[in-house]
C-alpha atoms as a PDB file:
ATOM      1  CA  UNK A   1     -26.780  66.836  54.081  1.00  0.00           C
ATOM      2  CA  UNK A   2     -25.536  70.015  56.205  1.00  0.00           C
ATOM      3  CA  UNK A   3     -22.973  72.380  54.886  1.00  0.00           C
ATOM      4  CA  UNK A   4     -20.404  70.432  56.774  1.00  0.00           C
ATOM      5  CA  UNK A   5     -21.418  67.047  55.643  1.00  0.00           C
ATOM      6  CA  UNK A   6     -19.631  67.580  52.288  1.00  0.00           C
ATOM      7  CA  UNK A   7     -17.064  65.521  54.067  1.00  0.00           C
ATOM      8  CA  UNK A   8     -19.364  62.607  53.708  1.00  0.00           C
ATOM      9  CA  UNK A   9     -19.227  60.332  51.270  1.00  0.00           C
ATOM     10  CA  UNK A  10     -21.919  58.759  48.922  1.00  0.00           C
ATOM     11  CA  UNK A  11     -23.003  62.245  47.436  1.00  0.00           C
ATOM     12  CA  UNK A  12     -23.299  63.773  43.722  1.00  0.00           C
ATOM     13  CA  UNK A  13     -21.407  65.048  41.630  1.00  0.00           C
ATOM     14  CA  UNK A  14     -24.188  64.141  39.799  1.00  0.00           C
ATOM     15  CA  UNK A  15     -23.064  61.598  42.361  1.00  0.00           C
ATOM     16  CA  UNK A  16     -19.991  60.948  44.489  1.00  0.00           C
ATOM     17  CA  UNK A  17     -19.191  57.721  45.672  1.00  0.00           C
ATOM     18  CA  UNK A  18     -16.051  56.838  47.559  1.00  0.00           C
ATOM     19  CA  UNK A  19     -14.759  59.166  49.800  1.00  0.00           C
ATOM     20  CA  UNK A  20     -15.230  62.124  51.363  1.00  0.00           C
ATOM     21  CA  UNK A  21     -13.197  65.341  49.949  1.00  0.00           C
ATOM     22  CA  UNK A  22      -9.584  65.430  52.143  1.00  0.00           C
ATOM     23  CA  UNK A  23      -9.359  69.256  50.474  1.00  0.00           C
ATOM     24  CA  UNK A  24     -11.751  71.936  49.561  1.00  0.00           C
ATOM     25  CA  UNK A  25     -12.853  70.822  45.822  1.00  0.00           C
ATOM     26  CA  UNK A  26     -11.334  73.176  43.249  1.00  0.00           C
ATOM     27  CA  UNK A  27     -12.871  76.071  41.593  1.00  0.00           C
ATOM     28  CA  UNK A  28     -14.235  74.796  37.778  1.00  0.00           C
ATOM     29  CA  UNK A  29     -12.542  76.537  35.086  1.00  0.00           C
ATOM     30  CA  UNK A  30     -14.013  79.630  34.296  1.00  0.00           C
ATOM     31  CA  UNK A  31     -14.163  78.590  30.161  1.00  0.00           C
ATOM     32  CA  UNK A  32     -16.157  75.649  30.286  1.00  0.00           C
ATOM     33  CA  UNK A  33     -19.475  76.423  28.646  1.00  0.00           C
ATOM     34  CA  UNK A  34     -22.103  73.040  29.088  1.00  0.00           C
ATOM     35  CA  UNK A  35     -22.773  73.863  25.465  1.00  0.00           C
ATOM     36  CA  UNK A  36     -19.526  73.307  24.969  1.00  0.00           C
ATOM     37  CA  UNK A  37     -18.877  69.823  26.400  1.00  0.00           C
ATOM     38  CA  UNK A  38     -17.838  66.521  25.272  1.00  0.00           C
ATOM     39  CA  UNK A  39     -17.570  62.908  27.017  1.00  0.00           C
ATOM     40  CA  UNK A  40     -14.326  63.017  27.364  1.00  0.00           C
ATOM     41  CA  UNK A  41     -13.940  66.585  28.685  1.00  0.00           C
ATOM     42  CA  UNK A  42     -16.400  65.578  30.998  1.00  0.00           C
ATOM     43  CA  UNK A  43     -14.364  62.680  31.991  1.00  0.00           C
ATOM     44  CA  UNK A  44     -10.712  64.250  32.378  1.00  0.00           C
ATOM     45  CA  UNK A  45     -12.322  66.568  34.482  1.00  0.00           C
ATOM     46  CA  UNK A  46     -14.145  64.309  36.617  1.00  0.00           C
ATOM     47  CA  UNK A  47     -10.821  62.165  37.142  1.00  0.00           C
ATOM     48  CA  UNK A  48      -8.754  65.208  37.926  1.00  0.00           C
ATOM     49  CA  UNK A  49     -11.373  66.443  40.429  1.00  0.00           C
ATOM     50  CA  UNK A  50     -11.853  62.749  42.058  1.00  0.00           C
ATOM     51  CA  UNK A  51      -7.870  62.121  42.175  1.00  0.00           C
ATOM     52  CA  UNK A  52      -7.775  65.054  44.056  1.00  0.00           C
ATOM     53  CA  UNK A  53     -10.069  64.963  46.497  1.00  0.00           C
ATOM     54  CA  UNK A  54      -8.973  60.894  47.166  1.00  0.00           C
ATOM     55  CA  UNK A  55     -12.777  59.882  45.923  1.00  0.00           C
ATOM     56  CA  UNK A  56     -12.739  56.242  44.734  1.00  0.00           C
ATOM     57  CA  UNK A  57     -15.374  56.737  42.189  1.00  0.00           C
ATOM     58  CA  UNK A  58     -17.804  59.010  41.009  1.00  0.00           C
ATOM     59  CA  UNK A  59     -20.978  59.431  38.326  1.00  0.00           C
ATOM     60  CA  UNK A  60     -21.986  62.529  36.554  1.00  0.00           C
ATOM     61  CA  UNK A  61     -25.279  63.109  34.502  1.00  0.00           C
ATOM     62  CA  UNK A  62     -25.173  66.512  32.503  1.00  0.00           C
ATOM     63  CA  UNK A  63     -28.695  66.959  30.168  1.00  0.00           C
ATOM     64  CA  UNK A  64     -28.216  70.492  28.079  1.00  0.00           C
ATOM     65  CA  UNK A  65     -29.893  71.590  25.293  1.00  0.00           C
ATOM     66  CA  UNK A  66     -27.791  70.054  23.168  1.00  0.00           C
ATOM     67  CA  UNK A  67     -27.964  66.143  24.865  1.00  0.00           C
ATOM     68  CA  UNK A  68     -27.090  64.279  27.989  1.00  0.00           C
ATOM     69  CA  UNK A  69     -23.566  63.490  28.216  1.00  0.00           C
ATOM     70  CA  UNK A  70     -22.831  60.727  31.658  1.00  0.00           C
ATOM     71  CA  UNK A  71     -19.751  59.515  32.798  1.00  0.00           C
ATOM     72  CA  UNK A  72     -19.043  56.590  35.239  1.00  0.00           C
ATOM     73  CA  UNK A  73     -15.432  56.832  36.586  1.00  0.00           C
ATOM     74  CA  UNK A  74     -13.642  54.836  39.457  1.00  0.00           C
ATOM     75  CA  UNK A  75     -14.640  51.747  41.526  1.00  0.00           C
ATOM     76  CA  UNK A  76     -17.316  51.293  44.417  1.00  0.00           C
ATOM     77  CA  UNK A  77     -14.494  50.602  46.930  1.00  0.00           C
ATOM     78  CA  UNK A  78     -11.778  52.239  48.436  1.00  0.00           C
ATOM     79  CA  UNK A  79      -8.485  50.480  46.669  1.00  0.00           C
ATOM     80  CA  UNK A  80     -11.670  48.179  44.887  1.00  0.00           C
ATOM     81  CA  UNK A  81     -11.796  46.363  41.434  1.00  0.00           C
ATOM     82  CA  UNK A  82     -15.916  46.746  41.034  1.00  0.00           C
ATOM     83  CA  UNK A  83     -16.875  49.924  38.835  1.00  0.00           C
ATOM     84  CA  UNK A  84     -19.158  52.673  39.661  1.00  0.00           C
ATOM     85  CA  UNK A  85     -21.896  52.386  37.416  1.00  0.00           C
ATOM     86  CA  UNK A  86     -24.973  54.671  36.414  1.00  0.00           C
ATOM     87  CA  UNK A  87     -27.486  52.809  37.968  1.00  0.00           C
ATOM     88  CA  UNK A  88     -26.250  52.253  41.790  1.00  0.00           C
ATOM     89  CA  UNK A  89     -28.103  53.675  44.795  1.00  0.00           C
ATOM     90  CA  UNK A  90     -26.448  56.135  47.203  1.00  0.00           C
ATOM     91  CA  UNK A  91     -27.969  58.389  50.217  1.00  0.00           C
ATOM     92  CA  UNK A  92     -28.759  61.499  48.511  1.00  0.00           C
ATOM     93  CA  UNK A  93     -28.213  63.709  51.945  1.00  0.00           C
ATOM     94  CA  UNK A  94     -29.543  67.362  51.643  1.00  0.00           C
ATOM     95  CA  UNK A  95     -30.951  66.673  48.349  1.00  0.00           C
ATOM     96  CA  UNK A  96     -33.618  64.995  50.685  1.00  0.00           C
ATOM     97  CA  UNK A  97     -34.907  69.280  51.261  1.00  0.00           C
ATOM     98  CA  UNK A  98     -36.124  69.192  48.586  1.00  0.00           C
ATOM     99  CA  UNK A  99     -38.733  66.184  48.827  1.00  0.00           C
ATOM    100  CA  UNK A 100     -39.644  67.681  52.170  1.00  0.00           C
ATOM    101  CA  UNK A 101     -39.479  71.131  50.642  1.00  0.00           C
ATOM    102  CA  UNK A 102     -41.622  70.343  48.076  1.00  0.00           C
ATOM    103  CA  UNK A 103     -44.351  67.996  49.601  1.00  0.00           C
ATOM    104  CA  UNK A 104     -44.777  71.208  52.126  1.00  0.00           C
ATOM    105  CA  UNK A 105     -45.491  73.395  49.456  1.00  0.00           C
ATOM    106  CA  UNK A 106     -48.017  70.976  47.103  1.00  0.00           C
ATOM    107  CA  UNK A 107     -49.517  71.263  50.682  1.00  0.00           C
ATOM    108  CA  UNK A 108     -49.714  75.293  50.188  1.00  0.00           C
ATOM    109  CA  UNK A 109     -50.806  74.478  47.145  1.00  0.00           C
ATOM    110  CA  UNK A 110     -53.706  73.089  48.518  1.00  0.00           C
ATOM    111  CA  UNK A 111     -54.812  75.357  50.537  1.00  0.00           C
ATOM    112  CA  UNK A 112     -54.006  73.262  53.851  1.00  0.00           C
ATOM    113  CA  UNK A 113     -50.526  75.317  54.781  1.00  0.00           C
ATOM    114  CA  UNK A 114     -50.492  78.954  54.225  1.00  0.00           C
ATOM    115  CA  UNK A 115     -46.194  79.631  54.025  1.00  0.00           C
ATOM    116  CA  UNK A 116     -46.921  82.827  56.267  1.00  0.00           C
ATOM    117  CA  UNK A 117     -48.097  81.174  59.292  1.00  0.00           C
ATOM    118  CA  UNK A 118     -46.781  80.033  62.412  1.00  0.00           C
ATOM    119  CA  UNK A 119     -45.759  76.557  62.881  1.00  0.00           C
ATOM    120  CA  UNK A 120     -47.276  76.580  66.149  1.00  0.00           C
ATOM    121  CA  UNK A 121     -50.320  76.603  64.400  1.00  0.00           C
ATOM    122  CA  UNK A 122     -49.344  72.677  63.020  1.00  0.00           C
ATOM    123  CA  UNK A 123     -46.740  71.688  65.563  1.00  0.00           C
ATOM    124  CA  UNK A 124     -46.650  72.201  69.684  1.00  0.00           C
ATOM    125  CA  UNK A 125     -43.330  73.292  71.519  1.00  0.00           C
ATOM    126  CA  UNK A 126     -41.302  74.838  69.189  1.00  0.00           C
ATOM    127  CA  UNK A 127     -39.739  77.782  71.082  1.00  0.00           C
ATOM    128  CA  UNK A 128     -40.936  80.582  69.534  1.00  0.00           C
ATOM    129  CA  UNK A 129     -43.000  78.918  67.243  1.00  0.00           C
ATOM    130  CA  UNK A 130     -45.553  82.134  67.378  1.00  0.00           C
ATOM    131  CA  UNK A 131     -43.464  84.023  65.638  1.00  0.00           C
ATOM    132  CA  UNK A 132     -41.691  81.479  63.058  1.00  0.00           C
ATOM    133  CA  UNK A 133     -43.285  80.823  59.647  1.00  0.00           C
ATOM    134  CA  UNK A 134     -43.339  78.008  57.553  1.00  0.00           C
ATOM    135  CA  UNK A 135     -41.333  80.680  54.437  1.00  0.00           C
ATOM    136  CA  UNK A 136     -39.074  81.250  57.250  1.00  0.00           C
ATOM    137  CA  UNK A 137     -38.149  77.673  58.106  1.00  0.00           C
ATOM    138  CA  UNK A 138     -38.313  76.905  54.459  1.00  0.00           C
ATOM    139  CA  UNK A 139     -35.818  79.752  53.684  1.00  0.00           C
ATOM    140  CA  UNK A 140     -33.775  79.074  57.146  1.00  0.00           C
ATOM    141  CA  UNK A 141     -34.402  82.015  58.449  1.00  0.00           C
ATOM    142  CA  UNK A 142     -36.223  80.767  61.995  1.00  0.00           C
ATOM    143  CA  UNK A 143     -33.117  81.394  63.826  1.00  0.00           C
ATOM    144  CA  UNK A 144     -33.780  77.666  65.371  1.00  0.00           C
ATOM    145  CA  UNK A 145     -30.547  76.218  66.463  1.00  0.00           C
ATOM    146  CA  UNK A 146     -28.918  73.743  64.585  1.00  0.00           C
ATOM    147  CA  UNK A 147     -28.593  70.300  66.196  1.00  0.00           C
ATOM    148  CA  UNK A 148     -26.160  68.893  63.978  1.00  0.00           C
ATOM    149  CA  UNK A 149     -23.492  70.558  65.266  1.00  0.00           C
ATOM    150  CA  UNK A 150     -23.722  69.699  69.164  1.00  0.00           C
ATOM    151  CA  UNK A 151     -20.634  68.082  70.445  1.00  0.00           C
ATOM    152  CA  UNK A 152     -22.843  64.892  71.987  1.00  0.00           C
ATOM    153  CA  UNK A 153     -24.775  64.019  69.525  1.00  0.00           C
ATOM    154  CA  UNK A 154     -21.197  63.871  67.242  1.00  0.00           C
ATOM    155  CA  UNK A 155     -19.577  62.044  69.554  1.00  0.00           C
ATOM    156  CA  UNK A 156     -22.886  59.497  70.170  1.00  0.00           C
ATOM    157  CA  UNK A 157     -22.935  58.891  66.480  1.00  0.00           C
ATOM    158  CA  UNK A 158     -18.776  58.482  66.454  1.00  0.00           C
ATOM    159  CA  UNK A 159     -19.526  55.638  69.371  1.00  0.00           C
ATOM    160  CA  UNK A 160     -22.022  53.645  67.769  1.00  0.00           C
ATOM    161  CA  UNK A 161     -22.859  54.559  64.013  1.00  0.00           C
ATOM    162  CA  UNK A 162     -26.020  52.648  63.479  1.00  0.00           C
ATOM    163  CA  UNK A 163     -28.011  54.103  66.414  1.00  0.00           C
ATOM    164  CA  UNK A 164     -31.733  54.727  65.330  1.00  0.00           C
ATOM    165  CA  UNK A 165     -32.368  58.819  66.410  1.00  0.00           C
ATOM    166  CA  UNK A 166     -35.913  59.769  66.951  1.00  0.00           C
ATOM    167  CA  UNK A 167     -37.166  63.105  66.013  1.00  0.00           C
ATOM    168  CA  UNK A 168     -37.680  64.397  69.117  1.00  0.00           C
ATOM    169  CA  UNK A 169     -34.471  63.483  70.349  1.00  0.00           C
ATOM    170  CA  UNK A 170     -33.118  65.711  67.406  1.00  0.00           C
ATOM    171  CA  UNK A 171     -35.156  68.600  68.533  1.00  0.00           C
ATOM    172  CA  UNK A 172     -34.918  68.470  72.231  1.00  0.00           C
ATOM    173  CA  UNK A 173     -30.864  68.873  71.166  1.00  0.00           C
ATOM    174  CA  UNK A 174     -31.649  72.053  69.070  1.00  0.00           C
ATOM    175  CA  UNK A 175     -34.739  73.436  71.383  1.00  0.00           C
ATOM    176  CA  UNK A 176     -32.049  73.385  74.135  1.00  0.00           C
ATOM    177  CA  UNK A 177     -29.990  75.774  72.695  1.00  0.00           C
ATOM    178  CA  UNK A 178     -30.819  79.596  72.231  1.00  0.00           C
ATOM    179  CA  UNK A 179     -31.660  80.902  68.968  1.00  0.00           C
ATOM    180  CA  UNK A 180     -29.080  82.115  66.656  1.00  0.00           C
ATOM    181  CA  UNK A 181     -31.139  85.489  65.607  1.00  0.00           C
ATOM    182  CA  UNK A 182     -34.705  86.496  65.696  1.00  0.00           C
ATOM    183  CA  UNK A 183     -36.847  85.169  63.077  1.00  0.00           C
ATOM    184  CA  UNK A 184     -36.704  86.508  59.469  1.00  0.00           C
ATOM    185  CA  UNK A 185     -33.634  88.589  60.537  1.00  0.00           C
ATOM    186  CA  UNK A 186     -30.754  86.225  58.946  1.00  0.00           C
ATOM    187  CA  UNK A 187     -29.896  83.276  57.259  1.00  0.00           C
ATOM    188  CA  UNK A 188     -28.059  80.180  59.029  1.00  0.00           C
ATOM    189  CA  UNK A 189     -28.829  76.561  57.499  1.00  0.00           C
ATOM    190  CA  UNK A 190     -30.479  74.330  60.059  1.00  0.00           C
ATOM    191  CA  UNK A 191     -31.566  70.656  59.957  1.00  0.00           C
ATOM    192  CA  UNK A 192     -34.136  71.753  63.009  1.00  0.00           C
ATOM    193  CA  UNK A 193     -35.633  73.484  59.969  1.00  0.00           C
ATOM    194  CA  UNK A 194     -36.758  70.629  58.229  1.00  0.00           C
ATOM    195  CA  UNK A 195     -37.165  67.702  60.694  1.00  0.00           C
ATOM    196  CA  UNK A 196     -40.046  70.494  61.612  1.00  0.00           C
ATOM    197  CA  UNK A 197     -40.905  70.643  58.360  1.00  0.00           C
ATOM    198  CA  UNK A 198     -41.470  66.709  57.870  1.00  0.00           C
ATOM    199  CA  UNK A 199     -43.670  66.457  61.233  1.00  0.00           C
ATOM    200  CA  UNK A 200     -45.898  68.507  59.457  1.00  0.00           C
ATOM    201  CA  UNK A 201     -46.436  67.078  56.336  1.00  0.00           C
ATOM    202  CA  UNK A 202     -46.537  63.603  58.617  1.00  0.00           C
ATOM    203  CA  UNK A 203     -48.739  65.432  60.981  1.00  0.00           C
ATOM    204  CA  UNK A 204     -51.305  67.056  57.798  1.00  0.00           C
ATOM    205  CA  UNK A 205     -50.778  63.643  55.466  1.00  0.00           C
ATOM    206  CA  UNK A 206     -51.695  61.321  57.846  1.00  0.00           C
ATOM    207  CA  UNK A 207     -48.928  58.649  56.790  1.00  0.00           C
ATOM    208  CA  UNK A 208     -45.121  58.247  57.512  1.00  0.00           C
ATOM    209  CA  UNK A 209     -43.240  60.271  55.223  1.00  0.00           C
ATOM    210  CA  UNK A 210     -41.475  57.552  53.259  1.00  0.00           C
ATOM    211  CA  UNK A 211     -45.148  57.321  52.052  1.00  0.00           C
ATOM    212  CA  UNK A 212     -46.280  60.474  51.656  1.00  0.00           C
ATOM    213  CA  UNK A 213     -43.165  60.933  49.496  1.00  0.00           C
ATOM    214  CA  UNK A 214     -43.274  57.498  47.528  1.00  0.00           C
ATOM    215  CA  UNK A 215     -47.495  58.778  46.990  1.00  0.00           C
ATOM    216  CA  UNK A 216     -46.471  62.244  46.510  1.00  0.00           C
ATOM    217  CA  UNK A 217     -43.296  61.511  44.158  1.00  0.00           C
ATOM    218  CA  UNK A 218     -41.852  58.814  43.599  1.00  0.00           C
ATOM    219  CA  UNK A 219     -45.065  57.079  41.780  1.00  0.00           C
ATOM    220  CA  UNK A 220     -45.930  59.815  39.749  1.00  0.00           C
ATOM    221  CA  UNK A 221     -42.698  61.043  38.639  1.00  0.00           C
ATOM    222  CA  UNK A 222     -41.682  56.875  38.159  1.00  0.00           C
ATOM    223  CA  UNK A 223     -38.425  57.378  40.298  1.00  0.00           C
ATOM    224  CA  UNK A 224     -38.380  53.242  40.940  1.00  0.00           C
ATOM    225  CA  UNK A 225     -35.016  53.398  42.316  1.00  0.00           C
ATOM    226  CA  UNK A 226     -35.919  56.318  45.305  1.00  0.00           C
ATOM    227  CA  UNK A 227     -36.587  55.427  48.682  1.00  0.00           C
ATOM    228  CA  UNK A 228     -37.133  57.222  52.178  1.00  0.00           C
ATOM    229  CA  UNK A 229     -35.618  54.718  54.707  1.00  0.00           C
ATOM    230  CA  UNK A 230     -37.268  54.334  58.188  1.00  0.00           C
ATOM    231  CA  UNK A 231     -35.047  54.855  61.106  1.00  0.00           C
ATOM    232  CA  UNK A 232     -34.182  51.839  62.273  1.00  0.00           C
ATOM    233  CA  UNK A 233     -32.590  51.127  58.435  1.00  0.00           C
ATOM    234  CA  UNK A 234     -29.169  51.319  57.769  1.00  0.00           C
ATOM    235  CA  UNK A 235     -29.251  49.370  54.928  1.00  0.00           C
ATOM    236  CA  UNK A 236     -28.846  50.901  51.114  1.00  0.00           C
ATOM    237  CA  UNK A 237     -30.585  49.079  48.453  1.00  0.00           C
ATOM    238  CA  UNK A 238     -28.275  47.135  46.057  1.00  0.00           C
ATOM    239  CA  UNK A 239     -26.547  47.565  43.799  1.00  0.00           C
ATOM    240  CA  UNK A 240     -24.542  50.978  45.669  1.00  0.00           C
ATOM    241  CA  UNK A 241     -20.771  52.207  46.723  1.00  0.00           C
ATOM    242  CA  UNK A 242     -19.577  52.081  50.014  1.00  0.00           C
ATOM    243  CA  UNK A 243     -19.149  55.052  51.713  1.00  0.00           C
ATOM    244  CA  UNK A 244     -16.334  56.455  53.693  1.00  0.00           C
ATOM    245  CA  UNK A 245     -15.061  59.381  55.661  1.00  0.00           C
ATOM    246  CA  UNK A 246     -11.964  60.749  56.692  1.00  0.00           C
ATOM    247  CA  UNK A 247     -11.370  61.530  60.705  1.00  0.00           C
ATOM    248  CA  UNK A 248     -14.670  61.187  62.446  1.00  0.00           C
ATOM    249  CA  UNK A 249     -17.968  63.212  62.955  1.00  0.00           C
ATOM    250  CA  UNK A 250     -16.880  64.878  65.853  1.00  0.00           C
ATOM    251  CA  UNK A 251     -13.040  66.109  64.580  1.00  0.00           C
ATOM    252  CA  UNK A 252     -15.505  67.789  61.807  1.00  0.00           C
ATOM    253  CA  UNK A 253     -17.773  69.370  63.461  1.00  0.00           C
ATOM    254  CA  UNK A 254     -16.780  72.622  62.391  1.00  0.00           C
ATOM    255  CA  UNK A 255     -14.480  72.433  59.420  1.00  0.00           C
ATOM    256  CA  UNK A 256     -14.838  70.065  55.959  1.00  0.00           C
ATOM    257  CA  UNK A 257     -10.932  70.273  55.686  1.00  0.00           C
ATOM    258  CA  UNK A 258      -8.370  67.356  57.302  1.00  0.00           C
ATOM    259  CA  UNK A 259      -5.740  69.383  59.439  1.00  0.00           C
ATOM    260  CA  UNK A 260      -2.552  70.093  57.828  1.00  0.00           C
ATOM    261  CA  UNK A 261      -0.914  66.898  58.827  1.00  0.00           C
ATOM    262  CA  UNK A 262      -3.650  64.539  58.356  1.00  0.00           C
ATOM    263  CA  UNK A 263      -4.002  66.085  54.923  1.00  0.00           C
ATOM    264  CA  UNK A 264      -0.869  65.287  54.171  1.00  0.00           C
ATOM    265  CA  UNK A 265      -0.627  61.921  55.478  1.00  0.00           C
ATOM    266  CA  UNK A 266      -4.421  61.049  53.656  1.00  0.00           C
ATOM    267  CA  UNK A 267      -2.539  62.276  50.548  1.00  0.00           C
ATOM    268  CA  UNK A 268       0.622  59.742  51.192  1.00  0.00           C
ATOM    269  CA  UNK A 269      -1.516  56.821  52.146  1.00  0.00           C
ATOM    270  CA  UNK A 270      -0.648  56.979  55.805  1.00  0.00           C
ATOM    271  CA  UNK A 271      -4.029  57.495  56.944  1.00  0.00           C
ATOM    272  CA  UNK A 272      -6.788  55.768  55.508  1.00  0.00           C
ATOM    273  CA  UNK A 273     -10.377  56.451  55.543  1.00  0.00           C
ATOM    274  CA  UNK A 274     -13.005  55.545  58.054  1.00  0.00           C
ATOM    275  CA  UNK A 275     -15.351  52.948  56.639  1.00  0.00           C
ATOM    276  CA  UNK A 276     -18.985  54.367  57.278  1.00  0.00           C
ATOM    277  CA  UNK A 277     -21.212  51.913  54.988  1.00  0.00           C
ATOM    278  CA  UNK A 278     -23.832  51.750  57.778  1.00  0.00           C
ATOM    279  CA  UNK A 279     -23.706  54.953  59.457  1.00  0.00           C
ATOM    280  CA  UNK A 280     -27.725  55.700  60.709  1.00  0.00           C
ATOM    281  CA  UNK A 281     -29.130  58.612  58.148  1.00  0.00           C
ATOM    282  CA  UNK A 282     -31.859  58.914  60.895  1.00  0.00           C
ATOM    283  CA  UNK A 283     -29.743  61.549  62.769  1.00  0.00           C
ATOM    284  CA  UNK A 284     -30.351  63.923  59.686  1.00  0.00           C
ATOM    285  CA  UNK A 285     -34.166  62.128  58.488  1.00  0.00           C
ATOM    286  CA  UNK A 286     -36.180  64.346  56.309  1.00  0.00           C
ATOM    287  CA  UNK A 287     -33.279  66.709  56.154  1.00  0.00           C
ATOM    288  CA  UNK A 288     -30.859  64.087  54.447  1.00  0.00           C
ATOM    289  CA  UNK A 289     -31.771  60.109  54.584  1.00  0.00           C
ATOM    290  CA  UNK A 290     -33.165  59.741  51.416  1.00  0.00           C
ATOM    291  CA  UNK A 291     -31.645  57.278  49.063  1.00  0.00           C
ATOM    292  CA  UNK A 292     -32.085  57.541  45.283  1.00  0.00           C
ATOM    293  CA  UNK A 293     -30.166  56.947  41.355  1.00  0.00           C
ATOM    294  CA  UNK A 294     -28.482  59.425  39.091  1.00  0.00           C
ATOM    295  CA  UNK A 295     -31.730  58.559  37.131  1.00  0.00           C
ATOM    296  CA  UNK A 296     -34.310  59.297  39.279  1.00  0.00           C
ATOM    297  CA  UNK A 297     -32.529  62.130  40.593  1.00  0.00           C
ATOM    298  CA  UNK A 298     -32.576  63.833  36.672  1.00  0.00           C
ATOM    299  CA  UNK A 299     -36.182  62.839  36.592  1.00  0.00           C
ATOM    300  CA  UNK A 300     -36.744  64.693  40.015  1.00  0.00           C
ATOM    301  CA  UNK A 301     -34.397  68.137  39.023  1.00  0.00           C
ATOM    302  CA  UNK A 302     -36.722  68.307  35.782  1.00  0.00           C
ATOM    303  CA  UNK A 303     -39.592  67.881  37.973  1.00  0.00           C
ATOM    304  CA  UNK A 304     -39.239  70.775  40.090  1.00  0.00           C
ATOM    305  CA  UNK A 305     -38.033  73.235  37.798  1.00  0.00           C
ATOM    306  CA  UNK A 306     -41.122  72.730  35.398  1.00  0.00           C
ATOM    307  CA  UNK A 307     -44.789  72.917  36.432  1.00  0.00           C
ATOM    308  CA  UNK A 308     -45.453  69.380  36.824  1.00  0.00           C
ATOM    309  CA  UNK A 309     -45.382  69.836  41.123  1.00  0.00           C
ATOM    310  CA  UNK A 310     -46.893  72.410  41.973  1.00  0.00           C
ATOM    311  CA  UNK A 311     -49.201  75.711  40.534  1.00  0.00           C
ATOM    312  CA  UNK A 312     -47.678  78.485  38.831  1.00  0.00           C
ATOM    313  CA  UNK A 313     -47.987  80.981  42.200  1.00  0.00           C
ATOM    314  CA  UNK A 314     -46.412  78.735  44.444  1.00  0.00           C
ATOM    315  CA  UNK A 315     -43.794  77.602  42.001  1.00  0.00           C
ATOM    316  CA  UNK A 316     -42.869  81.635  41.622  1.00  0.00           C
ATOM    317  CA  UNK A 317     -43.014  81.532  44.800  1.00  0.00           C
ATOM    318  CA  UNK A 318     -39.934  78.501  45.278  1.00  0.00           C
ATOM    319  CA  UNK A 319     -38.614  80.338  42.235  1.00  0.00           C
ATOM    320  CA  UNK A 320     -38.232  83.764  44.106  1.00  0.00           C
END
């Protein structure tokens, strides 16, 4: 989801499920070549990595040149029996960009969005929105605060996990703050960004955006298993892992890392993970709430790389 939401659990590896990482993950080894692979390489290093970083379980889905190698290692539970398998939904977090990303851009495509204009052209009271494009916001370069690192909304979500968030109250939270930098002068990633970003393909579609992306995507492209939920869902389709997180949203707020003695008692046993299977994705919506399959997910990374999205200029135009 954001950059410190790595702590959360449920993501990829291809895809993660189980825990979030108690310690930075470790660098790959410099050697291994994809070309080069095996299964079983594949596998020893996804159980080193996941023993590690105290994840239960864990899938990976590597397609080459040479084949698709996927491995399916661990259990859906923290000290479980049930085994991760290929097939099982989890909330994709800031993979979700790139559905918004992308269903912004088909709309460049068409001629409805141009990427150097203002969002105040689409949306009203964005501060500054004069002077903010839509490649700037795409790129985070508005300078719009972040909202997902204020202290209250942490410590709302730490009180009562499944609490629906609207939009607005997401922006109100980042409008409230002063910007970071003038727009197109720097780079700091931003939810704001792209909670803008799905008003406007709402606002231009005409239809929620778990629509516009199942119409957009998810029917075309035959990703079955993909889903946008809406905000009052904090349900994940079945079958899925459960999800967990060590310390809470607000002791992370600024750091992905367990403090020296929490680390150490996470890696004795002593302190156990926080059970989050129902936490509210609304807080982070078109930023991070999707839900999806290592399947779909392949079909969707093979999707935006090619030309099957978008036009040749605007794809050179993600591309650059």
């Amino acid at each position: 989801m954001t950059q410190r939401r790595a702590r959360m659990l449920i993501p990829l590896l291809a895809v993660m499920a189980g825990l979030t990482a108690a310690t930075p993950p470790p660098e790959p080894p410099p050697h291994i070549n994809i070309q080069n692979l095996d299964h079983d390489v594949v596998l020893e290093t996804v159980t080193r990595i996941t023993d590690e970083l105290l994840v239960p379980g864990a899938v990976v889905y590597l397609s080459s040149p040479q084949g698709v190698i996927e491995v399916a290692h661990g259990v859906t539970e923290y000290n479980g029996s049930v085994p991760v398998e290929m097939d099982q939904h989890v909330r994709i977090g800031s993979v979700t960009k790139t559905w918004t990303g992308t269903a912004v851009l088909q709309l460049v495509d068409e001629g409805i969005v141009g990427l150097d204009e203002p969002i105040s052209q689409y949306l009203e009271g964005v501060p500054n929105g004069e002077n903010i494009t839509i490649r700037q916001m795409l790129s985070m370069r508005s300078g719009l605060a972040n909202y997902t690192t204020d202290v209250a909304l942490n410590a709302a979500m730490d009180e009562d996990p499944s609490r629906a968030w609207s939009q607005q109250e997401l922006l109100d939270i980042a409008f409230a703050k002063p910007p970071s930098f003038p727009p197109g002068t720097a780079f700091e990633y931003s939810n704001t960004n792209t909670v803008l970003l799905g008003l406007l393909v709402e606002k231009i579609d005409g239809a929620p955006l778990g629509d516009v992306f199942e119409n957009r995507f998810f029917t075309p492209l035959e990703m079955e298993n993909s889903s946008f939920p809406d905000v009052t869902d904090v349900g994940i389709t079945d079958p899925h892992p459960n999800g967990y997180m060590f310390g809470t949203n607000s002791s992370t707020i600024t750091t992905a890392e367990l403090p020296p003695d929490e680390l150490a008692a996470a890696l004795d046993g002593t302190l156990l993970p926080n059970d989050y299977p129902y936490l509210n994705p609304s807080w982070a919506w078109s930023a991070g709430a999707g839900i999806s399959t290592v399947s779909d997910l392949a079909r969707w990374s093979e999707a935006i790389v090619t030309d099957e999205l978008l036009c040749d200029d605007v794809q050179q135009e993600r591309i650059d």
